[in-house]
PDB file of N, CA and C in Angstrom:
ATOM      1  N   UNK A   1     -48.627  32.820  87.044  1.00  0.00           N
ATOM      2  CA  UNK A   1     -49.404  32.953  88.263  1.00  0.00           C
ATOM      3  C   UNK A   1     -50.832  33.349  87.905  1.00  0.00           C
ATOM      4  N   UNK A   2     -51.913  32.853  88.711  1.00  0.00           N
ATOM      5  CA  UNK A   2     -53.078  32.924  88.442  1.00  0.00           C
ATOM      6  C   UNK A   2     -53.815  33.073  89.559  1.00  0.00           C
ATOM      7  N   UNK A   3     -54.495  34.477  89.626  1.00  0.00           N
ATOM      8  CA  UNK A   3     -55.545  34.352  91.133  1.00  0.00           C
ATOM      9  C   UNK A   3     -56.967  34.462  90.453  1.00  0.00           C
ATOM     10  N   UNK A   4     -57.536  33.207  90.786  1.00  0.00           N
ATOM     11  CA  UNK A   4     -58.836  33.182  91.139  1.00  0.00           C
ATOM     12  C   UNK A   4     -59.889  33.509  92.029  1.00  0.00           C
ATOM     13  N   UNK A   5     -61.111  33.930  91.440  1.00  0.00           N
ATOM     14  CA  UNK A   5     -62.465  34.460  92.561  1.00  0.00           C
ATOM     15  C   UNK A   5     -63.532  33.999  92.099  1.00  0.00           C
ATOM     16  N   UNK A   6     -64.182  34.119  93.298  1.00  0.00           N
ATOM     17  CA  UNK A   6     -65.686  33.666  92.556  1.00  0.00           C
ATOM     18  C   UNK A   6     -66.221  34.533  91.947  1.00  0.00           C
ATOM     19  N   UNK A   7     -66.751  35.042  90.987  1.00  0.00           N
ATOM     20  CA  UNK A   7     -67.331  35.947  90.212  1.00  0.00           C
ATOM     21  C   UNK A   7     -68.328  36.579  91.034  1.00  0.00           C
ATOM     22  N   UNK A   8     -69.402  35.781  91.519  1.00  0.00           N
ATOM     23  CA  UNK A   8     -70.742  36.390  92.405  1.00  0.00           C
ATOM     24  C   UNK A   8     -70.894  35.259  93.349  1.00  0.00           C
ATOM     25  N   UNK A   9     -71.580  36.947  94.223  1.00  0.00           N
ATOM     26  CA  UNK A   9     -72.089  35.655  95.768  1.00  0.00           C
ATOM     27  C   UNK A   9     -71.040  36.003  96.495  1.00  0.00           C
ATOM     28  N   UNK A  10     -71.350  35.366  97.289  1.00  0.00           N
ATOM     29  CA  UNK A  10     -70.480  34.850  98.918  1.00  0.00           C
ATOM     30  C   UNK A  10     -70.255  33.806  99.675  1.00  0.00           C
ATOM     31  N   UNK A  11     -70.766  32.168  98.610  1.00  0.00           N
ATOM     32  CA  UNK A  11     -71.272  30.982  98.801  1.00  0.00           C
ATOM     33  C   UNK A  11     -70.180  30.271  97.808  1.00  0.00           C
ATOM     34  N   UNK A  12     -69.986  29.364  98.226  1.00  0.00           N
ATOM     35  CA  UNK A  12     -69.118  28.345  97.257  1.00  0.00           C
ATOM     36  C   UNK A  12     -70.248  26.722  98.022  1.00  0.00           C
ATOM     37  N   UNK A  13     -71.160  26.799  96.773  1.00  0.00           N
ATOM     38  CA  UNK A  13     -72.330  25.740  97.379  1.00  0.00           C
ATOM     39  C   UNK A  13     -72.318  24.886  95.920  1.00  0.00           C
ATOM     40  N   UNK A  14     -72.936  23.586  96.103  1.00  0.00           N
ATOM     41  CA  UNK A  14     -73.622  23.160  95.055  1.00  0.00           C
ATOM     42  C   UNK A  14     -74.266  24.038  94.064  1.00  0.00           C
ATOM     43  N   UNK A  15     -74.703  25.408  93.974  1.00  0.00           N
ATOM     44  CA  UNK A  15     -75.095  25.820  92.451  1.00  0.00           C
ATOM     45  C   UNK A  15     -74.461  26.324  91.945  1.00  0.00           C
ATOM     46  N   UNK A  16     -72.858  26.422  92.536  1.00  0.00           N
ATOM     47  CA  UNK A  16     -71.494  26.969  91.980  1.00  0.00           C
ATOM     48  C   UNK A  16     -70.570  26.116  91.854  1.00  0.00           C
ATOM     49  N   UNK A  17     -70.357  25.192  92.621  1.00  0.00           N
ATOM     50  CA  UNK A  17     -69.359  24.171  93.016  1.00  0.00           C
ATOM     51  C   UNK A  17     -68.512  23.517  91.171  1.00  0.00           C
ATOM     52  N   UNK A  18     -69.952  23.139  90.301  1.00  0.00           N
ATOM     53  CA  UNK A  18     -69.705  22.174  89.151  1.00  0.00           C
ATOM     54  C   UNK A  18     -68.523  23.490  88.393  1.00  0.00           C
ATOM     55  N   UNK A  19     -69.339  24.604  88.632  1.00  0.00           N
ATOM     56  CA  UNK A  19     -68.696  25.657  87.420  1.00  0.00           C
ATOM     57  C   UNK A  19     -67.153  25.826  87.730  1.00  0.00           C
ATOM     58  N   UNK A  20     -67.358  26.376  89.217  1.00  0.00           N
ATOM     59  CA  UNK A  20     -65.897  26.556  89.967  1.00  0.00           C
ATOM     60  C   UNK A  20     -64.783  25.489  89.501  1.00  0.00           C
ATOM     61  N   UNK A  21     -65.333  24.375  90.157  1.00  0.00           N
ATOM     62  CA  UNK A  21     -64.630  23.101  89.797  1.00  0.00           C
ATOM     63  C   UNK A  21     -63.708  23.018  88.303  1.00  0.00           C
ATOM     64  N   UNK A  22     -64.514  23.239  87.394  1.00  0.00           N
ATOM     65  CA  UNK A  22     -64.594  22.959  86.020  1.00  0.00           C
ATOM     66  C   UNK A  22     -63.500  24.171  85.414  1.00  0.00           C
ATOM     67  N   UNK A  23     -63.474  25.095  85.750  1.00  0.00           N
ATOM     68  CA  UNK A  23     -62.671  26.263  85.577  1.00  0.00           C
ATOM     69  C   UNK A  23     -61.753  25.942  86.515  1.00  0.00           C
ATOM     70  N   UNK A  24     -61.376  25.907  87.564  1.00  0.00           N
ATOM     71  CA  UNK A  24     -60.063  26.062  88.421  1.00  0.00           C
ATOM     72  C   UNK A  24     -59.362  24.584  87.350  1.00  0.00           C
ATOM     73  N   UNK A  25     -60.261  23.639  87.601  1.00  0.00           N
ATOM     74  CA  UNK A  25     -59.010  21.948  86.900  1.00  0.00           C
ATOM     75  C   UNK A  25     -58.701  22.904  85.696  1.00  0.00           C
ATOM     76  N   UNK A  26     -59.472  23.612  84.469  1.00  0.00           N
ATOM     77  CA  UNK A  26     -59.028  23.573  83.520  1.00  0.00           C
ATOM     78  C   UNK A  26     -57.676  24.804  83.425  1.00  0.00           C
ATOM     79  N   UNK A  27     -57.390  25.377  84.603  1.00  0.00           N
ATOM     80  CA  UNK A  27     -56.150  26.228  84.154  1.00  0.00           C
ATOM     81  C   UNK A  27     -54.753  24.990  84.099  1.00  0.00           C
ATOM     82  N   UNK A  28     -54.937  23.863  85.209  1.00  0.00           N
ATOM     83  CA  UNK A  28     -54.101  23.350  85.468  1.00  0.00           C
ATOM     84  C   UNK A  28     -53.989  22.142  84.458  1.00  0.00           C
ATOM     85  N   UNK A  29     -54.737  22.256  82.985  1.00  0.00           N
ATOM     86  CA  UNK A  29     -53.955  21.389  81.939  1.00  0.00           C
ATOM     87  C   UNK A  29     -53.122  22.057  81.033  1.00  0.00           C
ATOM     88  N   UNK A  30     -52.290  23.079  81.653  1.00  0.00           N
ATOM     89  CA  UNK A  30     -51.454  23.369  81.559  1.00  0.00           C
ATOM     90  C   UNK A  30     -49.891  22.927  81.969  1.00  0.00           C
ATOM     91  N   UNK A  31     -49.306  22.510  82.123  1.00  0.00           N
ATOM     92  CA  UNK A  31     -48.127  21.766  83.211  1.00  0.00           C
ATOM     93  C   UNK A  31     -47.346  23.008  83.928  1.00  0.00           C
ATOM     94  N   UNK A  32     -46.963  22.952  85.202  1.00  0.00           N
ATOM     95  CA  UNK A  32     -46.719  23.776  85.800  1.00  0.00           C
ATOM     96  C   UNK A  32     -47.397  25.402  86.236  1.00  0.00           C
ATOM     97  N   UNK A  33     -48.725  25.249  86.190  1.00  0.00           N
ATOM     98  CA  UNK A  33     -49.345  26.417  86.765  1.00  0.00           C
ATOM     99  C   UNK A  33     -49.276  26.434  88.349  1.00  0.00           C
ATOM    100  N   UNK A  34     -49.017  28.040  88.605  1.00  0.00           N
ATOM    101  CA  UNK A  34     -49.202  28.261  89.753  1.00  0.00           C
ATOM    102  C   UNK A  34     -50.672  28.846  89.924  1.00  0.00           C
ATOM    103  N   UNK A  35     -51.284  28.484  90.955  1.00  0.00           N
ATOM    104  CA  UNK A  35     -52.801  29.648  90.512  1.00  0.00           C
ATOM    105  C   UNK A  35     -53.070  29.271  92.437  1.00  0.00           C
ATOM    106  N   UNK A  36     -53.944  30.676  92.335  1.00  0.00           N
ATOM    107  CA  UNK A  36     -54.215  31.071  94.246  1.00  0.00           C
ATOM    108  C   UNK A  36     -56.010  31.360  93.870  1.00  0.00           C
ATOM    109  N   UNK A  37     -56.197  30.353  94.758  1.00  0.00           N
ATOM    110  CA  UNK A  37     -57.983  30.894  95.043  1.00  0.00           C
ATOM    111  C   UNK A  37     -58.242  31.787  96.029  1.00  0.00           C
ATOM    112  N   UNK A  38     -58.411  33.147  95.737  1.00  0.00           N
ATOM    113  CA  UNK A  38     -58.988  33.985  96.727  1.00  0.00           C
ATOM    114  C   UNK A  38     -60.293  33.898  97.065  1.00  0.00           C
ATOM    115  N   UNK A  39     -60.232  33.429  98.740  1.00  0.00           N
ATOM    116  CA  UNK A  39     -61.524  33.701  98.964  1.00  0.00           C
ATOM    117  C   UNK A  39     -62.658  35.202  99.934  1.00  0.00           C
ATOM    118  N   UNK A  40     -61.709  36.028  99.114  1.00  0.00           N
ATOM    119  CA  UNK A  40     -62.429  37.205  99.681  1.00  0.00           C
ATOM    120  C   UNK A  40     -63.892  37.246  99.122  1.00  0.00           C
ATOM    121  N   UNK A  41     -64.474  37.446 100.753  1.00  0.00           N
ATOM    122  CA  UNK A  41     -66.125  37.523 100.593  1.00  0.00           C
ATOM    123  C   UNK A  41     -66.815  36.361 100.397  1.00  0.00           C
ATOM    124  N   UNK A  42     -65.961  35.079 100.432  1.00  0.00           N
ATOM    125  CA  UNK A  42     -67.009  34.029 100.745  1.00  0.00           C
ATOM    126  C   UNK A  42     -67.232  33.865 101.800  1.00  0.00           C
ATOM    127  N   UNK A  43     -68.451  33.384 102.371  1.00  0.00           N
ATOM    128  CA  UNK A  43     -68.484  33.304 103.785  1.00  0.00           C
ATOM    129  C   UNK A  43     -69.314  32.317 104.438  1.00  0.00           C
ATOM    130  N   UNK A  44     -69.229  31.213 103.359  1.00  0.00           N
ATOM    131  CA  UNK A  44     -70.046  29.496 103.062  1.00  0.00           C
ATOM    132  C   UNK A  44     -69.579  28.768 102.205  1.00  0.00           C
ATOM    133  N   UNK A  45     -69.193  27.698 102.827  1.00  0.00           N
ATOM    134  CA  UNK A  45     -69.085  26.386 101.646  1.00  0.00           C
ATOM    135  C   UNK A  45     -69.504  25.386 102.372  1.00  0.00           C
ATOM    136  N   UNK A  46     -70.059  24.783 101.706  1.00  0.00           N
ATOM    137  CA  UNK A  46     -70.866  23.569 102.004  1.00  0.00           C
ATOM    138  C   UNK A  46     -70.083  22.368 101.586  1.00  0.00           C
ATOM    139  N   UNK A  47     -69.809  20.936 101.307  1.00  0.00           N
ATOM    140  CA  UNK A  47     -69.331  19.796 100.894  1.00  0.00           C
ATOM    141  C   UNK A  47     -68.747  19.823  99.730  1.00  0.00           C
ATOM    142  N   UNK A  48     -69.840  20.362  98.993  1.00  0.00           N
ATOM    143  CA  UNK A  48     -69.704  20.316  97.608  1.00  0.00           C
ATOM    144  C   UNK A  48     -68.762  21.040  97.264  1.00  0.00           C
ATOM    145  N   UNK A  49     -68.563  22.409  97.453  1.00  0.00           N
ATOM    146  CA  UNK A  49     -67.815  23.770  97.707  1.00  0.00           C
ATOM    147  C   UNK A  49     -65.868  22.757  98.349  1.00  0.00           C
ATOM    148  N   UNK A  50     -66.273  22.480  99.040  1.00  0.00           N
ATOM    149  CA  UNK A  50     -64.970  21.584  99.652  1.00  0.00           C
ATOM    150  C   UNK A  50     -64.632  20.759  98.742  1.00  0.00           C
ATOM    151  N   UNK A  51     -65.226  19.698  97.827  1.00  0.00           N
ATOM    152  CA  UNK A  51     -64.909  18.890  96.740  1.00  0.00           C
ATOM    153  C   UNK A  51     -64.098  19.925  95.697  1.00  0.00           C
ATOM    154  N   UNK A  52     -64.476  21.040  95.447  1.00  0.00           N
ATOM    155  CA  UNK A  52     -63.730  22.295  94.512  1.00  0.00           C
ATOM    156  C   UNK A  52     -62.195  21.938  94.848  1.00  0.00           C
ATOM    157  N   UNK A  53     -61.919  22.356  96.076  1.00  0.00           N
ATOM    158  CA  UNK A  53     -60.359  22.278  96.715  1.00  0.00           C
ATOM    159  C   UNK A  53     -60.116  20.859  96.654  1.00  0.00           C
ATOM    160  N   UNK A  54     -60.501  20.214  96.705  1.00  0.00           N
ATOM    161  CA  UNK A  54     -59.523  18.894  96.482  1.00  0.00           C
ATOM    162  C   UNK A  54     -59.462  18.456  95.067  1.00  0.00           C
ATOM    163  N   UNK A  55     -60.171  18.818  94.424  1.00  0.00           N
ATOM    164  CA  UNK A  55     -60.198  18.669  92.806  1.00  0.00           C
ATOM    165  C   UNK A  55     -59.243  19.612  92.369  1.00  0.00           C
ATOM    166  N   UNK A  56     -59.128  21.011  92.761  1.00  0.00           N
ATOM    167  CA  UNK A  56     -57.906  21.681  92.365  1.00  0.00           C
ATOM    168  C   UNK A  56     -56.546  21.260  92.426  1.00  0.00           C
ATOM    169  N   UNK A  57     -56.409  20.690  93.755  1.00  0.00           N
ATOM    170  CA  UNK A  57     -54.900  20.493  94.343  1.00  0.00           C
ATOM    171  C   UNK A  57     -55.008  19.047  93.383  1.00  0.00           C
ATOM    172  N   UNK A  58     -56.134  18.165  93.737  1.00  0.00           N
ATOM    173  CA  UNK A  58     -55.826  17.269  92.709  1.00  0.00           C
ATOM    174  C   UNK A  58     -55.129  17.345  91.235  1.00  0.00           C
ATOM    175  N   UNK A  59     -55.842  18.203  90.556  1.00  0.00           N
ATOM    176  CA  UNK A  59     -55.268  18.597  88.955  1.00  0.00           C
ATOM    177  C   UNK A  59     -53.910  19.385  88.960  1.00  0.00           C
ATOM    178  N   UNK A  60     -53.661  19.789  89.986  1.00  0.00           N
ATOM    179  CA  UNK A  60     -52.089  20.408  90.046  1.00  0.00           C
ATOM    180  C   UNK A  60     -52.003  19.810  90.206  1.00  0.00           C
ATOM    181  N   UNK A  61     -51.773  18.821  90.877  1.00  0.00           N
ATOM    182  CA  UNK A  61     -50.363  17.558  91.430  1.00  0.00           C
ATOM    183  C   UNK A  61     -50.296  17.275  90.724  1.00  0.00           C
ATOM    184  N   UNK A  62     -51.656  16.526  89.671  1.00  0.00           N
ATOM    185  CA  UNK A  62     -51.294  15.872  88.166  1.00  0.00           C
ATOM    186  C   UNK A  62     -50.147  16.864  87.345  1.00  0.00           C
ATOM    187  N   UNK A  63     -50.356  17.526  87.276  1.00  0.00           N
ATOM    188  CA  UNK A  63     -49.777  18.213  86.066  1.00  0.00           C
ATOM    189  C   UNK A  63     -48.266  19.303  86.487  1.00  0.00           C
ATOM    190  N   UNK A  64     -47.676  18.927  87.552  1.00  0.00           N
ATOM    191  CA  UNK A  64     -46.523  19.826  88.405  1.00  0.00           C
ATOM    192  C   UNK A  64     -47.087  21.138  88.476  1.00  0.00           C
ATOM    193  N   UNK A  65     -48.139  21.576  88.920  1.00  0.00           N
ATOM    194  CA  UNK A  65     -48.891  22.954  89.231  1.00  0.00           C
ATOM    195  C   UNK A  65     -48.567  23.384  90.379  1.00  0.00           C
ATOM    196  N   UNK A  66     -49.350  24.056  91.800  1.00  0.00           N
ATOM    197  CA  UNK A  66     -49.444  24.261  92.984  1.00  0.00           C
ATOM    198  C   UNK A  66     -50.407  25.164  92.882  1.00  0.00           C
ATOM    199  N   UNK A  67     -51.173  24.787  93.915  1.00  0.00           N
ATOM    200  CA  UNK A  67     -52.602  25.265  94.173  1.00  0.00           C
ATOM    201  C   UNK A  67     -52.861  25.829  95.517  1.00  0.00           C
ATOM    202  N   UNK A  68     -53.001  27.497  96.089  1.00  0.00           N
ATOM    203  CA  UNK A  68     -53.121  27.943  97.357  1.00  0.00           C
ATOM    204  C   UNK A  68     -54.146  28.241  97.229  1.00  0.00           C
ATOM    205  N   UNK A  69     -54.453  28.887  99.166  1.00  0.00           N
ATOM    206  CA  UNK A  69     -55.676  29.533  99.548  1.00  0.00           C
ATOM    207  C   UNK A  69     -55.460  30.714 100.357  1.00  0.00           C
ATOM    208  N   UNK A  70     -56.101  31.959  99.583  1.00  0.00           N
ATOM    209  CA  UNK A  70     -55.819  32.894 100.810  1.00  0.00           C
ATOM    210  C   UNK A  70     -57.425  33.614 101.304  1.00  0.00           C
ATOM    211  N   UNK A  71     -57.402  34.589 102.204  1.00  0.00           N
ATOM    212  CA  UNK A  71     -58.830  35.587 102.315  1.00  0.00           C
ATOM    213  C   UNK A  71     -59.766  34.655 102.540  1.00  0.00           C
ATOM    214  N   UNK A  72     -59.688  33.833 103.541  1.00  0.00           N
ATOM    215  CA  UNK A  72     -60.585  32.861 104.312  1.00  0.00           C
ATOM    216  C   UNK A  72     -60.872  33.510 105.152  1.00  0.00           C
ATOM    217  N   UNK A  73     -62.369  33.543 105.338  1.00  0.00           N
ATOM    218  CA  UNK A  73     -63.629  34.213 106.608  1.00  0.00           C
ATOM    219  C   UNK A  73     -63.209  32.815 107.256  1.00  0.00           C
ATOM    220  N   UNK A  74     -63.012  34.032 108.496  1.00  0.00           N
ATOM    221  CA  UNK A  74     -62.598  33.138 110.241  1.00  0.00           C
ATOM    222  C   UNK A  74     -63.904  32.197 110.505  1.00  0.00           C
ATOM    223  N   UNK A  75     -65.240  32.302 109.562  1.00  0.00           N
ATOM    224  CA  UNK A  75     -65.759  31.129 109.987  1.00  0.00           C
ATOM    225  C   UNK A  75     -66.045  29.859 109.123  1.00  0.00           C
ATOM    226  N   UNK A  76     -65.165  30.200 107.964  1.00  0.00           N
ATOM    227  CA  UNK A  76     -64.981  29.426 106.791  1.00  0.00           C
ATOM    228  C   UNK A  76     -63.604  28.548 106.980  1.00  0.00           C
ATOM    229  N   UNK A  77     -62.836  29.338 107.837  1.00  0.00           N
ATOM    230  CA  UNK A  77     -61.636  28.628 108.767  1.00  0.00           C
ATOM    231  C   UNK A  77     -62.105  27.835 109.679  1.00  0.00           C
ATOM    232  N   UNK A  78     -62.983  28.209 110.421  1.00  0.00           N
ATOM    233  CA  UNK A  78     -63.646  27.051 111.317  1.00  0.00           C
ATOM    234  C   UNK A  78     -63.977  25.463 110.814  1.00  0.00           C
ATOM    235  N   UNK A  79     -64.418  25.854 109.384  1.00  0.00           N
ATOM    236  CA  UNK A  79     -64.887  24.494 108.627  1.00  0.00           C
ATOM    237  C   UNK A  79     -63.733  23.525 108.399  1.00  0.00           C
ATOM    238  N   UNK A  80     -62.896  24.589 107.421  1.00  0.00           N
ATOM    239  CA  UNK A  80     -61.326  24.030 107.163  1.00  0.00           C
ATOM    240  C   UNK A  80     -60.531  23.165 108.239  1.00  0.00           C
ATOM    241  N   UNK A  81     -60.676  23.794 109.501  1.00  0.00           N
ATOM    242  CA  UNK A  81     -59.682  23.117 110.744  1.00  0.00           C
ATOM    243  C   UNK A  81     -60.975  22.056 111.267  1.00  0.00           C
ATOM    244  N   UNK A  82     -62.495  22.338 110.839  1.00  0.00           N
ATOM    245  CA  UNK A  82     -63.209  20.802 111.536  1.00  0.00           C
ATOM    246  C   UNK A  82     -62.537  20.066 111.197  1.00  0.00           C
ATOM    247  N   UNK A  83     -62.877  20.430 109.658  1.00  0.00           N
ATOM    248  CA  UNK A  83     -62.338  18.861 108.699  1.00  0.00           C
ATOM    249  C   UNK A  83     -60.894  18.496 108.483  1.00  0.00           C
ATOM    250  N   UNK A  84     -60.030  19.351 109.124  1.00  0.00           N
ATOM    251  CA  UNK A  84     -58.937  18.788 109.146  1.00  0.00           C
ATOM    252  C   UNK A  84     -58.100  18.935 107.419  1.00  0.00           C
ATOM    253  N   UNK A  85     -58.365  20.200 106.814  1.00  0.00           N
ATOM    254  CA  UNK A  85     -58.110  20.559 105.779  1.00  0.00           C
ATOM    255  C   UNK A  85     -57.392  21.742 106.009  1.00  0.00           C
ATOM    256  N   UNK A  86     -56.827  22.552 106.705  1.00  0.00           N
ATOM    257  CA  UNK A  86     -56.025  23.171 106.997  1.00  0.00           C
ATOM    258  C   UNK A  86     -54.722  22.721 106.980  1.00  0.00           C
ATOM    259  N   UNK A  87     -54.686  21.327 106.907  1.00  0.00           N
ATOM    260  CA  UNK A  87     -53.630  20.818 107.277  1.00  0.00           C
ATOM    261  C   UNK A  87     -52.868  19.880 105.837  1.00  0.00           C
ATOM    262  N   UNK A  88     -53.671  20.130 104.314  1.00  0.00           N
ATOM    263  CA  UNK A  88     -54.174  19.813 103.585  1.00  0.00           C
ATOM    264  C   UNK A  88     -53.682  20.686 102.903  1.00  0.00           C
ATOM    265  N   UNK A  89     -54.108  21.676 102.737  1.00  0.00           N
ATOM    266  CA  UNK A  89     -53.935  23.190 101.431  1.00  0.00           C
ATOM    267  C   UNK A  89     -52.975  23.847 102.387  1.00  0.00           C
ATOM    268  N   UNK A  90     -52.071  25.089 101.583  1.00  0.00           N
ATOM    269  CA  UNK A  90     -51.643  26.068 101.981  1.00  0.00           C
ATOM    270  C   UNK A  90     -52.488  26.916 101.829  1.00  0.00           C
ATOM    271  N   UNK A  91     -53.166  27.406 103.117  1.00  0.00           N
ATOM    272  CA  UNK A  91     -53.894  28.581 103.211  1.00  0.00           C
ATOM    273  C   UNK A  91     -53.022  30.093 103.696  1.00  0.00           C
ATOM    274  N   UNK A  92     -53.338  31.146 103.537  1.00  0.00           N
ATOM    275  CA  UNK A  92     -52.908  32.272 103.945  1.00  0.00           C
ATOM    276  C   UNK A  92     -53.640  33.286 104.180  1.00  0.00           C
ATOM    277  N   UNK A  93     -53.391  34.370 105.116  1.00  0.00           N
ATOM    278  CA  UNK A  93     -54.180  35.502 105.734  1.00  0.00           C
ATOM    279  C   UNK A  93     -54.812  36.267 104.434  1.00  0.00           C
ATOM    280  N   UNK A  94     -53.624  36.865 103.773  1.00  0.00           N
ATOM    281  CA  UNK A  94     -53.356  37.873 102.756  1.00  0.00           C
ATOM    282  C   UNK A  94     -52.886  37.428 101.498  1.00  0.00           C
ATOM    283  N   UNK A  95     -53.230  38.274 100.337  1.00  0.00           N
ATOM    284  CA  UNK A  95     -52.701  37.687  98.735  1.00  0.00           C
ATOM    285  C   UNK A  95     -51.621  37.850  98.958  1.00  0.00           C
ATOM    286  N   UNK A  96     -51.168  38.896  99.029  1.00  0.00           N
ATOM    287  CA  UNK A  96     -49.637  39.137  98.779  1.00  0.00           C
ATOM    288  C   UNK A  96     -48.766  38.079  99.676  1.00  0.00           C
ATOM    289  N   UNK A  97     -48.577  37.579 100.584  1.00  0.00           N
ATOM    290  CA  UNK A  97     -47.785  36.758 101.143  1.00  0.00           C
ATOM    291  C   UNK A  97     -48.356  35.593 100.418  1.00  0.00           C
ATOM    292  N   UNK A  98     -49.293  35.091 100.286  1.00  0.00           N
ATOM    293  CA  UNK A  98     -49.691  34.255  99.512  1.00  0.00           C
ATOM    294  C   UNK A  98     -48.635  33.965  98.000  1.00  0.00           C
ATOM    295  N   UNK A  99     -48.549  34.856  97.187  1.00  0.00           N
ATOM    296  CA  UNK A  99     -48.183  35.168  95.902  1.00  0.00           C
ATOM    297  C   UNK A  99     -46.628  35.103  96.196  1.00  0.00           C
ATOM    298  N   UNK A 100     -46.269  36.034  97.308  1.00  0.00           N
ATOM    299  CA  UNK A 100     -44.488  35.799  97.542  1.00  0.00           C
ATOM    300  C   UNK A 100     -44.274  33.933  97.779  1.00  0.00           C
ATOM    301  N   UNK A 101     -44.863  33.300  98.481  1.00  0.00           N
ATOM    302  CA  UNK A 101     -44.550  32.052  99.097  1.00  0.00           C
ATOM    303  C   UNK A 101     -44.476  31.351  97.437  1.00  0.00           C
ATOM    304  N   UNK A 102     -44.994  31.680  96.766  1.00  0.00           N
ATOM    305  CA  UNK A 102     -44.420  30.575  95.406  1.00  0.00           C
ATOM    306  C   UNK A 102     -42.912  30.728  94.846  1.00  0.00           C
ATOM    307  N   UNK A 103     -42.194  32.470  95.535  1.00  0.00           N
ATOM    308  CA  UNK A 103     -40.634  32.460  95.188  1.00  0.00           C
ATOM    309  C   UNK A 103     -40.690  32.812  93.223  1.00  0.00           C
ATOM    310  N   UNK A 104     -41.773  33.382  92.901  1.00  0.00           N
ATOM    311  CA  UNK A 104     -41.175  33.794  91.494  1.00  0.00           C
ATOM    312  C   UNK A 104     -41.500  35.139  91.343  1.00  0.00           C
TER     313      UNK A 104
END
């Protein structure tokens, strides 16, 4: 199991997006990682920031991984349910229910 954060900031934008990206795929050339992106204290993502999450879940599926989301700002949820990506990721309120829902 693996929880991820953004190191700094409160933005998941284009001048973070490449790094984020690049680190979350590379836990999952591993086969079978579980790993949870916490997003406590972000409170922006822009497109680019959104390309992160589908590149994650992407590289898990490749590799039998699973890729969650928990500690989403209610207006970072707003974005998620525009775009119809809520419906997409397993998101969650809290880590800990987050971390139980994988069952290990």
């Amino acid at each position: 199991m693996i929880i991820a954060r953004v190191k700094e900031g409160n933005r998941l934008n284009a001048l973070v997006s490449d790094t984020v990206k690049g680190e979350l795929t590379d836990f999952f050339a591993r086969p079978g990682v579980n790993l949870v992106f916490d997003l406590q204290g972000i409170t922006f993502i822009d497109s680019s920031g959104f390309g992160v999450f589908l590149a994650a879940m992407k590289a898990a599926g490749n590799n039998y991984g699973q890729f969650k989301v928990c500690n989403v700002n209610p207006g970072v949820m707003e974005l998620f349910k525009l775009l119809q990506l809520h419906h997409v990721f397993e998101i969650y309120d809290e880590l800990d229910p987050c971390i139980e829902s994988f069952g290990v």
